[in-house]
PDB file of N, CA and C in Angstrom:
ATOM      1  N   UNK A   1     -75.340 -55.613  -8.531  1.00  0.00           N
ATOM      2  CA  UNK A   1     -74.473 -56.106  -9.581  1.00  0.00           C
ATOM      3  C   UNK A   1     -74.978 -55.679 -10.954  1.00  0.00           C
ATOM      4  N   UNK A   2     -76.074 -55.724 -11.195  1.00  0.00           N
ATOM      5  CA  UNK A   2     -76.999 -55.181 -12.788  1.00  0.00           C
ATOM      6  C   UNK A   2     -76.382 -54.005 -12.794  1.00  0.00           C
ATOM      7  N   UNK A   3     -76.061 -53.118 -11.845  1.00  0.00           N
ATOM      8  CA  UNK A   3     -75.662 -51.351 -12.356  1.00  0.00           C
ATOM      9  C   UNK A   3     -74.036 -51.654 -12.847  1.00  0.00           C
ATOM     10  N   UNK A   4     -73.632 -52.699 -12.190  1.00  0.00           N
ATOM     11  CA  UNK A   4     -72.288 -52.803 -12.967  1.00  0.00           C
ATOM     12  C   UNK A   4     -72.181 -53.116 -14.094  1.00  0.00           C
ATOM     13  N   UNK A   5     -72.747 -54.335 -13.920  1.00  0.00           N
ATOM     14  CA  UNK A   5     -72.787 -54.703 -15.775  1.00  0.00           C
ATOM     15  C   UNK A   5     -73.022 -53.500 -16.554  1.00  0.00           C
ATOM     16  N   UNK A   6     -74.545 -52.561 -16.431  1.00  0.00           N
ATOM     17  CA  UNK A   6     -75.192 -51.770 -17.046  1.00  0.00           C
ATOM     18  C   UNK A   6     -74.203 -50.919 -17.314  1.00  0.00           C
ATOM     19  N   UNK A   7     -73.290 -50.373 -16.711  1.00  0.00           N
ATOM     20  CA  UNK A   7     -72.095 -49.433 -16.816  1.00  0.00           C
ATOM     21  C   UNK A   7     -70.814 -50.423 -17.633  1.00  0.00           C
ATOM     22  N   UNK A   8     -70.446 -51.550 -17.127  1.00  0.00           N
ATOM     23  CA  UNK A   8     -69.781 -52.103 -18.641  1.00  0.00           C
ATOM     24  C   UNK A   8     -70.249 -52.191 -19.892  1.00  0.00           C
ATOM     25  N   UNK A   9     -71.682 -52.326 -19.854  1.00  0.00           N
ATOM     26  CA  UNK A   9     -72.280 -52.707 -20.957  1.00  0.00           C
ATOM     27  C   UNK A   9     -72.169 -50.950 -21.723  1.00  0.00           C
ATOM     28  N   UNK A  10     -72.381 -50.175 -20.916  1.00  0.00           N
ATOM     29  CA  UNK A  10     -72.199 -48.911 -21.571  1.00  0.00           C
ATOM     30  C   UNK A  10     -71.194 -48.370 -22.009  1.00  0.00           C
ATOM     31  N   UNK A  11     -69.916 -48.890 -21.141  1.00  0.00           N
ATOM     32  CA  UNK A  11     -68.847 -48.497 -21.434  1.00  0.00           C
ATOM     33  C   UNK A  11     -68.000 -49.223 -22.845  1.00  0.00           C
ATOM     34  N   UNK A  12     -68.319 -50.257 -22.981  1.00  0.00           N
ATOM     35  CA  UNK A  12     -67.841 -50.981 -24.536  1.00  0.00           C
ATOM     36  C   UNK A  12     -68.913 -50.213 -25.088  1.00  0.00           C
ATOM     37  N   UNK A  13     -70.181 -50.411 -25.362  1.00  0.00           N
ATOM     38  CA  UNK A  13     -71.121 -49.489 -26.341  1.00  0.00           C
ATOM     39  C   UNK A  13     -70.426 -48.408 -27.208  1.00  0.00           C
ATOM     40  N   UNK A  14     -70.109 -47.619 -25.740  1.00  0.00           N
ATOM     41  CA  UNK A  14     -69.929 -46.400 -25.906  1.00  0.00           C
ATOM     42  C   UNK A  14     -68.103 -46.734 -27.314  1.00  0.00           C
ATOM     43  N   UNK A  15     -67.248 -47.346 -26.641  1.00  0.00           N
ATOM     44  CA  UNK A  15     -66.208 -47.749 -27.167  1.00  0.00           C
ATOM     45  C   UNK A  15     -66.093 -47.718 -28.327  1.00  0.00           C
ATOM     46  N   UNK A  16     -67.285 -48.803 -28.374  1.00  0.00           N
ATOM     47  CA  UNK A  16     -67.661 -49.635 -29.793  1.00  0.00           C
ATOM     48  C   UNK A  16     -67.873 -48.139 -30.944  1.00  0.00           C
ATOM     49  N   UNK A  17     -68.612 -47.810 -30.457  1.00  0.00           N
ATOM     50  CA  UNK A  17     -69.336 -46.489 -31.167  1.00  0.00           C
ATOM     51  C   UNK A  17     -68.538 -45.640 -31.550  1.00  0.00           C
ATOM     52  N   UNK A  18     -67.420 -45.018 -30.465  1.00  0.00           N
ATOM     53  CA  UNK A  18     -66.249 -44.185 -31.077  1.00  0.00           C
ATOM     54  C   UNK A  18     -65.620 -44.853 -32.183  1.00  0.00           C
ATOM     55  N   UNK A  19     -65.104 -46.107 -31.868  1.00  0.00           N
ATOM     56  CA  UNK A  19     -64.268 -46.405 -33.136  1.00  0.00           C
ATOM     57  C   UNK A  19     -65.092 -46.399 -34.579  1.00  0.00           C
ATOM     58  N   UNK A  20     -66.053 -47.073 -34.407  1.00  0.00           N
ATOM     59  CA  UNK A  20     -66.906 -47.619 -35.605  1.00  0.00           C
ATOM     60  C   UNK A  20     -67.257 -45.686 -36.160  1.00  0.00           C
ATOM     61  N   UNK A  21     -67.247 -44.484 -35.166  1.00  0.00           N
ATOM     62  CA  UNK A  21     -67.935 -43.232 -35.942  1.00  0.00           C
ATOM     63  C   UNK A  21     -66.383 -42.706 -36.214  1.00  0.00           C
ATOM     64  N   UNK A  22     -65.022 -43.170 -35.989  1.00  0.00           N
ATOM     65  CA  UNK A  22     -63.892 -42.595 -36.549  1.00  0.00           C
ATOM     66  C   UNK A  22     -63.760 -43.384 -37.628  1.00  0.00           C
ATOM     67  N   UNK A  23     -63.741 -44.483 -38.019  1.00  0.00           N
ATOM     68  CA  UNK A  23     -63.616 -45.272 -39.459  1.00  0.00           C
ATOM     69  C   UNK A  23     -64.714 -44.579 -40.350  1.00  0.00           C
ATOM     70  N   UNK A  24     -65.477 -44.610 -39.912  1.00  0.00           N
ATOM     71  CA  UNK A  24     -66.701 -44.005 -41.011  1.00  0.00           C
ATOM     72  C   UNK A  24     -66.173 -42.788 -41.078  1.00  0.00           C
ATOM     73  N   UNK A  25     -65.821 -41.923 -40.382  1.00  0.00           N
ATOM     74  CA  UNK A  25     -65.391 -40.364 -40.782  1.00  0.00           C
ATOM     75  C   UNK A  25     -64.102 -40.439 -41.916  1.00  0.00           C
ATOM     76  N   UNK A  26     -63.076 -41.944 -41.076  1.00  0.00           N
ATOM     77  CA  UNK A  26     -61.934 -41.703 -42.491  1.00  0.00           C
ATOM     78  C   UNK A  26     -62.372 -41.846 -43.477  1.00  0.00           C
ATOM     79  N   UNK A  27     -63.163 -43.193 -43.362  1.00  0.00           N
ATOM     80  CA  UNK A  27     -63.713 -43.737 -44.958  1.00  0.00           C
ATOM     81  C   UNK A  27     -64.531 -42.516 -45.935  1.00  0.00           C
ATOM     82  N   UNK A  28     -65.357 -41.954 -45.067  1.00  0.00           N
ATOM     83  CA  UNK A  28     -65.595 -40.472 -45.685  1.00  0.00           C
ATOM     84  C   UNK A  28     -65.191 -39.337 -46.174  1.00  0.00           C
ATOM     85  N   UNK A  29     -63.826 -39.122 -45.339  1.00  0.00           N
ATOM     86  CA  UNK A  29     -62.995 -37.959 -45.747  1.00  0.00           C
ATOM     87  C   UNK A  29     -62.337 -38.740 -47.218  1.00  0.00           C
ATOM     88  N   UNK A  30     -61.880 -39.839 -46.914  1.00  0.00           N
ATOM     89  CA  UNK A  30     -61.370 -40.578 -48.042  1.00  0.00           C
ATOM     90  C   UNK A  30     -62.026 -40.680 -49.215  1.00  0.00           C
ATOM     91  N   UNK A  31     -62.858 -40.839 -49.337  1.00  0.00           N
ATOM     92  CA  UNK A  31     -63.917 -40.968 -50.349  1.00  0.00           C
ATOM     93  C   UNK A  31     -64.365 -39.795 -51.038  1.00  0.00           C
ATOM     94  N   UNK A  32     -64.244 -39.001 -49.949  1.00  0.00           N
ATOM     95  CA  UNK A  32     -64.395 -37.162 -50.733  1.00  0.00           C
ATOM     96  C   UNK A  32     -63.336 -36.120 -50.628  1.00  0.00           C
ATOM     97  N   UNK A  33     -62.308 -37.117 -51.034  1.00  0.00           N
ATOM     98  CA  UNK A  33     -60.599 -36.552 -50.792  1.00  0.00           C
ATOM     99  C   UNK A  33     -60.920 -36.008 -52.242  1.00  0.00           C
ATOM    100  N   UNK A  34     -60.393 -34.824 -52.864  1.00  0.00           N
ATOM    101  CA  UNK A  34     -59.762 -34.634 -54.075  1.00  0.00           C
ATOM    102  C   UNK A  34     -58.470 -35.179 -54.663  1.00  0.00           C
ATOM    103  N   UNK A  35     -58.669 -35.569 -55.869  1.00  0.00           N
ATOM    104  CA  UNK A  35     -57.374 -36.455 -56.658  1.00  0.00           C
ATOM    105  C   UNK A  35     -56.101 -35.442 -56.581  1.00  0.00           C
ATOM    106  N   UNK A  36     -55.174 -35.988 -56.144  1.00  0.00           N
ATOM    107  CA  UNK A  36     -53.960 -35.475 -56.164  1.00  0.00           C
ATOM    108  C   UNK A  36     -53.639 -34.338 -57.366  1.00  0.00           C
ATOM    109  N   UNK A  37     -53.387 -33.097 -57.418  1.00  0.00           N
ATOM    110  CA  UNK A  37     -53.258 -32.189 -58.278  1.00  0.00           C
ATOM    111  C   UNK A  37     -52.182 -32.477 -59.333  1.00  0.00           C
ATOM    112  N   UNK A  38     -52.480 -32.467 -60.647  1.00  0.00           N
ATOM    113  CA  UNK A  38     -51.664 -32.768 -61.688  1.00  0.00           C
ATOM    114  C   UNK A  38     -50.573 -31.820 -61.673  1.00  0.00           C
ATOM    115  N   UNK A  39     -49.522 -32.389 -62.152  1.00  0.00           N
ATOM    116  CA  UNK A  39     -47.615 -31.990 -62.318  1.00  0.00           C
ATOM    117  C   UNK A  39     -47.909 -30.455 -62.520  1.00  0.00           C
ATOM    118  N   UNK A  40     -48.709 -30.594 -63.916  1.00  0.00           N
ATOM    119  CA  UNK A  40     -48.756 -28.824 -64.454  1.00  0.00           C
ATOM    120  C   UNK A  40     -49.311 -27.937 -63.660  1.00  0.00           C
ATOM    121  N   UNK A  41     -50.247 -28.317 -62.531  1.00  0.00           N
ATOM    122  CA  UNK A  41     -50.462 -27.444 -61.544  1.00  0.00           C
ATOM    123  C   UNK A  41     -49.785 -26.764 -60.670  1.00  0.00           C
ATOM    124  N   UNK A  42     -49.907 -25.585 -60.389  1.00  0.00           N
ATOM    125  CA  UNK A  42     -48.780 -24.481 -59.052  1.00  0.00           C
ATOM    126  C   UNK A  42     -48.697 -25.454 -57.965  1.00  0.00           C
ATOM    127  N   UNK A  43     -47.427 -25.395 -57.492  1.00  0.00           N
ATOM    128  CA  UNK A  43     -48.182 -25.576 -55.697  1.00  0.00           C
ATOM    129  C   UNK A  43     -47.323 -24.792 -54.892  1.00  0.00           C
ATOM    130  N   UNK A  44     -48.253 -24.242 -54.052  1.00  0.00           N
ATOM    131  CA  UNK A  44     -48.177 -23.064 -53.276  1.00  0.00           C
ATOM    132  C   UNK A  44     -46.303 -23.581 -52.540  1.00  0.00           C
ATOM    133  N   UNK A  45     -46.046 -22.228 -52.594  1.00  0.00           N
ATOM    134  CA  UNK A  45     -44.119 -22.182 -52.195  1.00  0.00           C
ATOM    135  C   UNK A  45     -44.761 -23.040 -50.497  1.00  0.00           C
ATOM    136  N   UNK A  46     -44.998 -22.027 -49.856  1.00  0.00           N
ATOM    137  CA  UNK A  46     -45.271 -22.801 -48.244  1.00  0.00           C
ATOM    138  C   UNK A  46     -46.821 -22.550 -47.390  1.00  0.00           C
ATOM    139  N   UNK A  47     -46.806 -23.800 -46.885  1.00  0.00           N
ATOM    140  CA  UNK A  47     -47.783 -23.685 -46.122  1.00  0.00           C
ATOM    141  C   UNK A  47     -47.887 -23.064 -45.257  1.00  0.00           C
ATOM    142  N   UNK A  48     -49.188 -22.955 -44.694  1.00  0.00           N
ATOM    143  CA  UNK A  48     -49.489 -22.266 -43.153  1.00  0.00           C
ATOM    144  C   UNK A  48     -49.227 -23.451 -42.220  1.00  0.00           C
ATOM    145  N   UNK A  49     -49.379 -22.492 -40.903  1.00  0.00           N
ATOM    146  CA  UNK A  49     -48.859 -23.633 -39.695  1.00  0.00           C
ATOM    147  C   UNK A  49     -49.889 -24.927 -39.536  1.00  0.00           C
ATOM    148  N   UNK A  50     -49.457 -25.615 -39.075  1.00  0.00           N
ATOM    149  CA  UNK A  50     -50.069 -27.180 -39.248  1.00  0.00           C
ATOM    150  C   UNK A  50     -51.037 -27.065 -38.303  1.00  0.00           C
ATOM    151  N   UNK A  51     -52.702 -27.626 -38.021  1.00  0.00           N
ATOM    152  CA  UNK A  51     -53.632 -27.196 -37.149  1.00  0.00           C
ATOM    153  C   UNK A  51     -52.685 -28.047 -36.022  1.00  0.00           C
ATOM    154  N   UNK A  52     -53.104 -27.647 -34.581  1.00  0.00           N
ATOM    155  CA  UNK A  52     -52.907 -28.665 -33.737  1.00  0.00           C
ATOM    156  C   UNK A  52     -53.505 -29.924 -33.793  1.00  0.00           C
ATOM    157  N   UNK A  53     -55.021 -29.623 -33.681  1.00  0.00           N
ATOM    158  CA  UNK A  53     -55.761 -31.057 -33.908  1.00  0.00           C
ATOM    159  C   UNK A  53     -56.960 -30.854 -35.115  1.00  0.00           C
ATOM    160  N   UNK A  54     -56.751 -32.140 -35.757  1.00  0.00           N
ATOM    161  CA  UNK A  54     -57.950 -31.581 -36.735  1.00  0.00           C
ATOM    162  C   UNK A  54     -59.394 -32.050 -36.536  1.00  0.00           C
ATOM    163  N   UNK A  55     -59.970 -30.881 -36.978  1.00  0.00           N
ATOM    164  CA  UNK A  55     -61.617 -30.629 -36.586  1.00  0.00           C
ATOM    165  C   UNK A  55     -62.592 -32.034 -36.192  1.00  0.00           C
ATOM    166  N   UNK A  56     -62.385 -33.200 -36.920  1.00  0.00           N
ATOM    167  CA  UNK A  56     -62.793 -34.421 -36.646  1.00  0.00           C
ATOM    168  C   UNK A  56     -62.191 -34.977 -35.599  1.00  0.00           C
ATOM    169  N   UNK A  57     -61.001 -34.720 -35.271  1.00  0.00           N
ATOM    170  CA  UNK A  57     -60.723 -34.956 -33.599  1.00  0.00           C
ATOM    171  C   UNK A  57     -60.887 -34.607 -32.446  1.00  0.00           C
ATOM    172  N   UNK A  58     -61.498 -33.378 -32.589  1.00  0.00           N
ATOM    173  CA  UNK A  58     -61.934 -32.391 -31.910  1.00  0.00           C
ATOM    174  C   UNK A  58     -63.193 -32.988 -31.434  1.00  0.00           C
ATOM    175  N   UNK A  59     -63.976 -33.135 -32.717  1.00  0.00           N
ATOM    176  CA  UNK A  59     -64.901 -33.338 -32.330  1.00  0.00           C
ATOM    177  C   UNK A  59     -65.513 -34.273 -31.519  1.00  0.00           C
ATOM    178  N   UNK A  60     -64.527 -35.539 -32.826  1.00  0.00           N
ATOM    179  CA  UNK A  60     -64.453 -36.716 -31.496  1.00  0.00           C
ATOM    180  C   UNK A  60     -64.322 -36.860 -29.799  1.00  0.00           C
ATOM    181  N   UNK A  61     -63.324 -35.952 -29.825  1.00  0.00           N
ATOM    182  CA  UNK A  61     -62.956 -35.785 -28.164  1.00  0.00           C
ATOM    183  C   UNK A  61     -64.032 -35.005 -27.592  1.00  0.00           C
ATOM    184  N   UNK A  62     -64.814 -34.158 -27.676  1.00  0.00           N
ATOM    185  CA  UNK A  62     -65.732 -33.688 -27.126  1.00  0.00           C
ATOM    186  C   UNK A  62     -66.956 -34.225 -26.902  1.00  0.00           C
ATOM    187  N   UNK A  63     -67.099 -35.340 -28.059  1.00  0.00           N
ATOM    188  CA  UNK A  63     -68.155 -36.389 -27.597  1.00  0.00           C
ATOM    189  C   UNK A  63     -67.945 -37.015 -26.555  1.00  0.00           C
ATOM    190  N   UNK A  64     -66.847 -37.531 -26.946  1.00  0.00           N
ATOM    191  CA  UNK A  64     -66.474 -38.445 -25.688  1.00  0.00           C
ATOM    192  C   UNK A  64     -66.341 -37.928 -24.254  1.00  0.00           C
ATOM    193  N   UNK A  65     -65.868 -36.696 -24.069  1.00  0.00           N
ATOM    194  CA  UNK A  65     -66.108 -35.892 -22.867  1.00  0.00           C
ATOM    195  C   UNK A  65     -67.468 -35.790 -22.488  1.00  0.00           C
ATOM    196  N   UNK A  66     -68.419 -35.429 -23.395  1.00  0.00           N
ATOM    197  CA  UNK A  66     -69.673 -35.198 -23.135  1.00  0.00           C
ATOM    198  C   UNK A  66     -70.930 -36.448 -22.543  1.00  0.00           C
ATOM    199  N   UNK A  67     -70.058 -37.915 -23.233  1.00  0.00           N
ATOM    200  CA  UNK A  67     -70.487 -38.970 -22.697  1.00  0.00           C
ATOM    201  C   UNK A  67     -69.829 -38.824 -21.858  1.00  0.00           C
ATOM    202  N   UNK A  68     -68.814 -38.966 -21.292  1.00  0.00           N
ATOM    203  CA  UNK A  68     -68.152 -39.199 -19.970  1.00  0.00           C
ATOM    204  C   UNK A  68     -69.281 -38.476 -18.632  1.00  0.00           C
ATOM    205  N   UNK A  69     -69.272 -37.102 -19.363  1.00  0.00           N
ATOM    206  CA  UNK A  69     -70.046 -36.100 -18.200  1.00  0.00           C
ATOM    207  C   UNK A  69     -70.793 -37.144 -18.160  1.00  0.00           C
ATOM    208  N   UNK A  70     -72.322 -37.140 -18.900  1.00  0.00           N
ATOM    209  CA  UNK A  70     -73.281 -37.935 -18.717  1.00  0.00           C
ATOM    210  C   UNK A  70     -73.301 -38.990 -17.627  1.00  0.00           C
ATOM    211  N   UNK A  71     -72.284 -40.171 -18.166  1.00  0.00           N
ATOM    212  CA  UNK A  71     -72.025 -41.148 -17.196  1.00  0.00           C
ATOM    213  C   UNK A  71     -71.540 -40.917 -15.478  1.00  0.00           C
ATOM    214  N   UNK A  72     -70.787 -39.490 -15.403  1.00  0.00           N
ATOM    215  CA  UNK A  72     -70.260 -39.194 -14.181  1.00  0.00           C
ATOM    216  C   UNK A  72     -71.739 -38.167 -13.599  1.00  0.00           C
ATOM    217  N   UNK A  73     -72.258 -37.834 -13.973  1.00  0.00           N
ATOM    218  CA  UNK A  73     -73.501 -37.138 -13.580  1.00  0.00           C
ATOM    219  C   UNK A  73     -74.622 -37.813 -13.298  1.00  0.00           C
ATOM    220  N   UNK A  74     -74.892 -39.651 -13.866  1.00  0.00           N
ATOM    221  CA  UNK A  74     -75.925 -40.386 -13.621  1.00  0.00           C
ATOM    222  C   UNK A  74     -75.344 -41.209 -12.597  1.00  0.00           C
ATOM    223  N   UNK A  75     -74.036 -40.841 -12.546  1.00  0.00           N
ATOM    224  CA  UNK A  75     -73.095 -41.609 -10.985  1.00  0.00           C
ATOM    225  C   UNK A  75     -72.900 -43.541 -11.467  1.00  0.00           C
ATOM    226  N   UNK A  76     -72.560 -43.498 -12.717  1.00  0.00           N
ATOM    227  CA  UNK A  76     -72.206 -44.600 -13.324  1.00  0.00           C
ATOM    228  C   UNK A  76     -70.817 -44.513 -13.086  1.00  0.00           C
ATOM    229  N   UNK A  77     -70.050 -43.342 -12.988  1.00  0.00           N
ATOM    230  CA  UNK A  77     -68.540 -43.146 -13.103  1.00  0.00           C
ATOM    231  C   UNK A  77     -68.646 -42.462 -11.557  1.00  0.00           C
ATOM    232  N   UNK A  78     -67.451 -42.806 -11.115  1.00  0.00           N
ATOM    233  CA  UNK A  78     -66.882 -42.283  -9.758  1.00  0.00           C
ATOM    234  C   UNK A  78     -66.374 -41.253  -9.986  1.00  0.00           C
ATOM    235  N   UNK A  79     -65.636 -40.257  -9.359  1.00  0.00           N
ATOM    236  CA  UNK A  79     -64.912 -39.493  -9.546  1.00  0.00           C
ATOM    237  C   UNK A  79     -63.866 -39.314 -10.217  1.00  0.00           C
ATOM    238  N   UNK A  80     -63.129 -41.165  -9.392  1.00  0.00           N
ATOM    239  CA  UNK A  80     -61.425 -41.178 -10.123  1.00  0.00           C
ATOM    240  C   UNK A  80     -61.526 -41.670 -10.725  1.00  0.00           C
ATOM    241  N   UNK A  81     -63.062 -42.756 -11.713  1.00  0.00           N
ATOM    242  CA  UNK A  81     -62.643 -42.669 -12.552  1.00  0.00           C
ATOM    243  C   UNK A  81     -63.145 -41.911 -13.337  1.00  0.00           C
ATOM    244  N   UNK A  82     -63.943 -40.846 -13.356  1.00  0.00           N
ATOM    245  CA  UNK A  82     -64.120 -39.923 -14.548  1.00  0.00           C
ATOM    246  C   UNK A  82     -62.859 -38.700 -14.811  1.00  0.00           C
ATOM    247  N   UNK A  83     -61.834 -38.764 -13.520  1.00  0.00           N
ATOM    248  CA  UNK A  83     -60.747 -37.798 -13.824  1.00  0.00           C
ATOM    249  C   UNK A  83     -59.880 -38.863 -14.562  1.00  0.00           C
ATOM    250  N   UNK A  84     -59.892 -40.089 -14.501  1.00  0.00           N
ATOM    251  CA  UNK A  84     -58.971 -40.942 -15.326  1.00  0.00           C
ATOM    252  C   UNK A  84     -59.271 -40.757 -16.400  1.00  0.00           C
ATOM    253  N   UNK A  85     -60.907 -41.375 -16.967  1.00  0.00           N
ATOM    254  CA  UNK A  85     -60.661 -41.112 -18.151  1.00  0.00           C
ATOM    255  C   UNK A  85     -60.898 -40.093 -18.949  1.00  0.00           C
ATOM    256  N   UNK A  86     -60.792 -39.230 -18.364  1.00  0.00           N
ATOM    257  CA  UNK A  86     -60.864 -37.454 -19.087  1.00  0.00           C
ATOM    258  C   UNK A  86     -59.422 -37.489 -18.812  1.00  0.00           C
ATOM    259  N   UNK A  87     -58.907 -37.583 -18.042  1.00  0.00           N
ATOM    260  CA  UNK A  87     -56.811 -37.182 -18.756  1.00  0.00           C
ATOM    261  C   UNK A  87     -56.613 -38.128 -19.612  1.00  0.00           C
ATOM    262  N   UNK A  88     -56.760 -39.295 -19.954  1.00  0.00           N
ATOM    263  CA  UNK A  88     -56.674 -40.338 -20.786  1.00  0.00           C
ATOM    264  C   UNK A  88     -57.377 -39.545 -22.051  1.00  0.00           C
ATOM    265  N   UNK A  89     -58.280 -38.964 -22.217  1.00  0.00           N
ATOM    266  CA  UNK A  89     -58.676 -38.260 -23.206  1.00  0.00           C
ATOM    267  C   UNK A  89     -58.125 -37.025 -23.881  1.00  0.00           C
ATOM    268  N   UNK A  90     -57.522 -36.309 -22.801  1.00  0.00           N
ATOM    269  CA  UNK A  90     -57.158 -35.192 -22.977  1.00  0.00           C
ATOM    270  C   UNK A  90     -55.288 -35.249 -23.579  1.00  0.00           C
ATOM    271  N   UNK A  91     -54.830 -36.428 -22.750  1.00  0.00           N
ATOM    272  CA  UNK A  91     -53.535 -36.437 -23.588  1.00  0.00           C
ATOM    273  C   UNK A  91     -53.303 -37.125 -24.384  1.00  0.00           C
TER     274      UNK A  91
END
């Protein structure tokens, strides 16, 4: 029963941790946003294409994959559920 807990206990951790390192990334990007460009400034006729995902999500998701491995490689995660929550991640 301790390896279960130990694997819930990891699995909120882990939870906990994503959210709490995506607020800190907004609050950061936010904080080192540039002020909206004044009236008299150009702005470009059109943009380029919109990224698919942006770089801080990316990244995010690859952590989280990378914990996942971890956990499915120390055999904390089963199979179905490490294919669960890697499609849960992935879409």
């Amino acid at each position: 029963m301790s390896l279960l807990k130990t694997a819930a206990r990891t699995a909120v951790a882990s939870s906990v941790h994503g959210r709490v390192q995506r607020r800190q990334q907004a609050r950061w990007a936010a904080a080192h946003h540039d002020p909206a460009p004044a009236a008299s400034s150009p702005v470009p006729a059109a943009a380029g294409p919109a990224p698919a995902a942006a770089p801080q999500d990316v990244d995010v998701m690859l952590a989280q994959l990378e914990r996942l491995g971890r956990l499915h490689a120390s055999g904390v995660l089963t199979d179905a559920e490490f294919t669960a929550q890697k499609a849960r991640l992935l879409s």
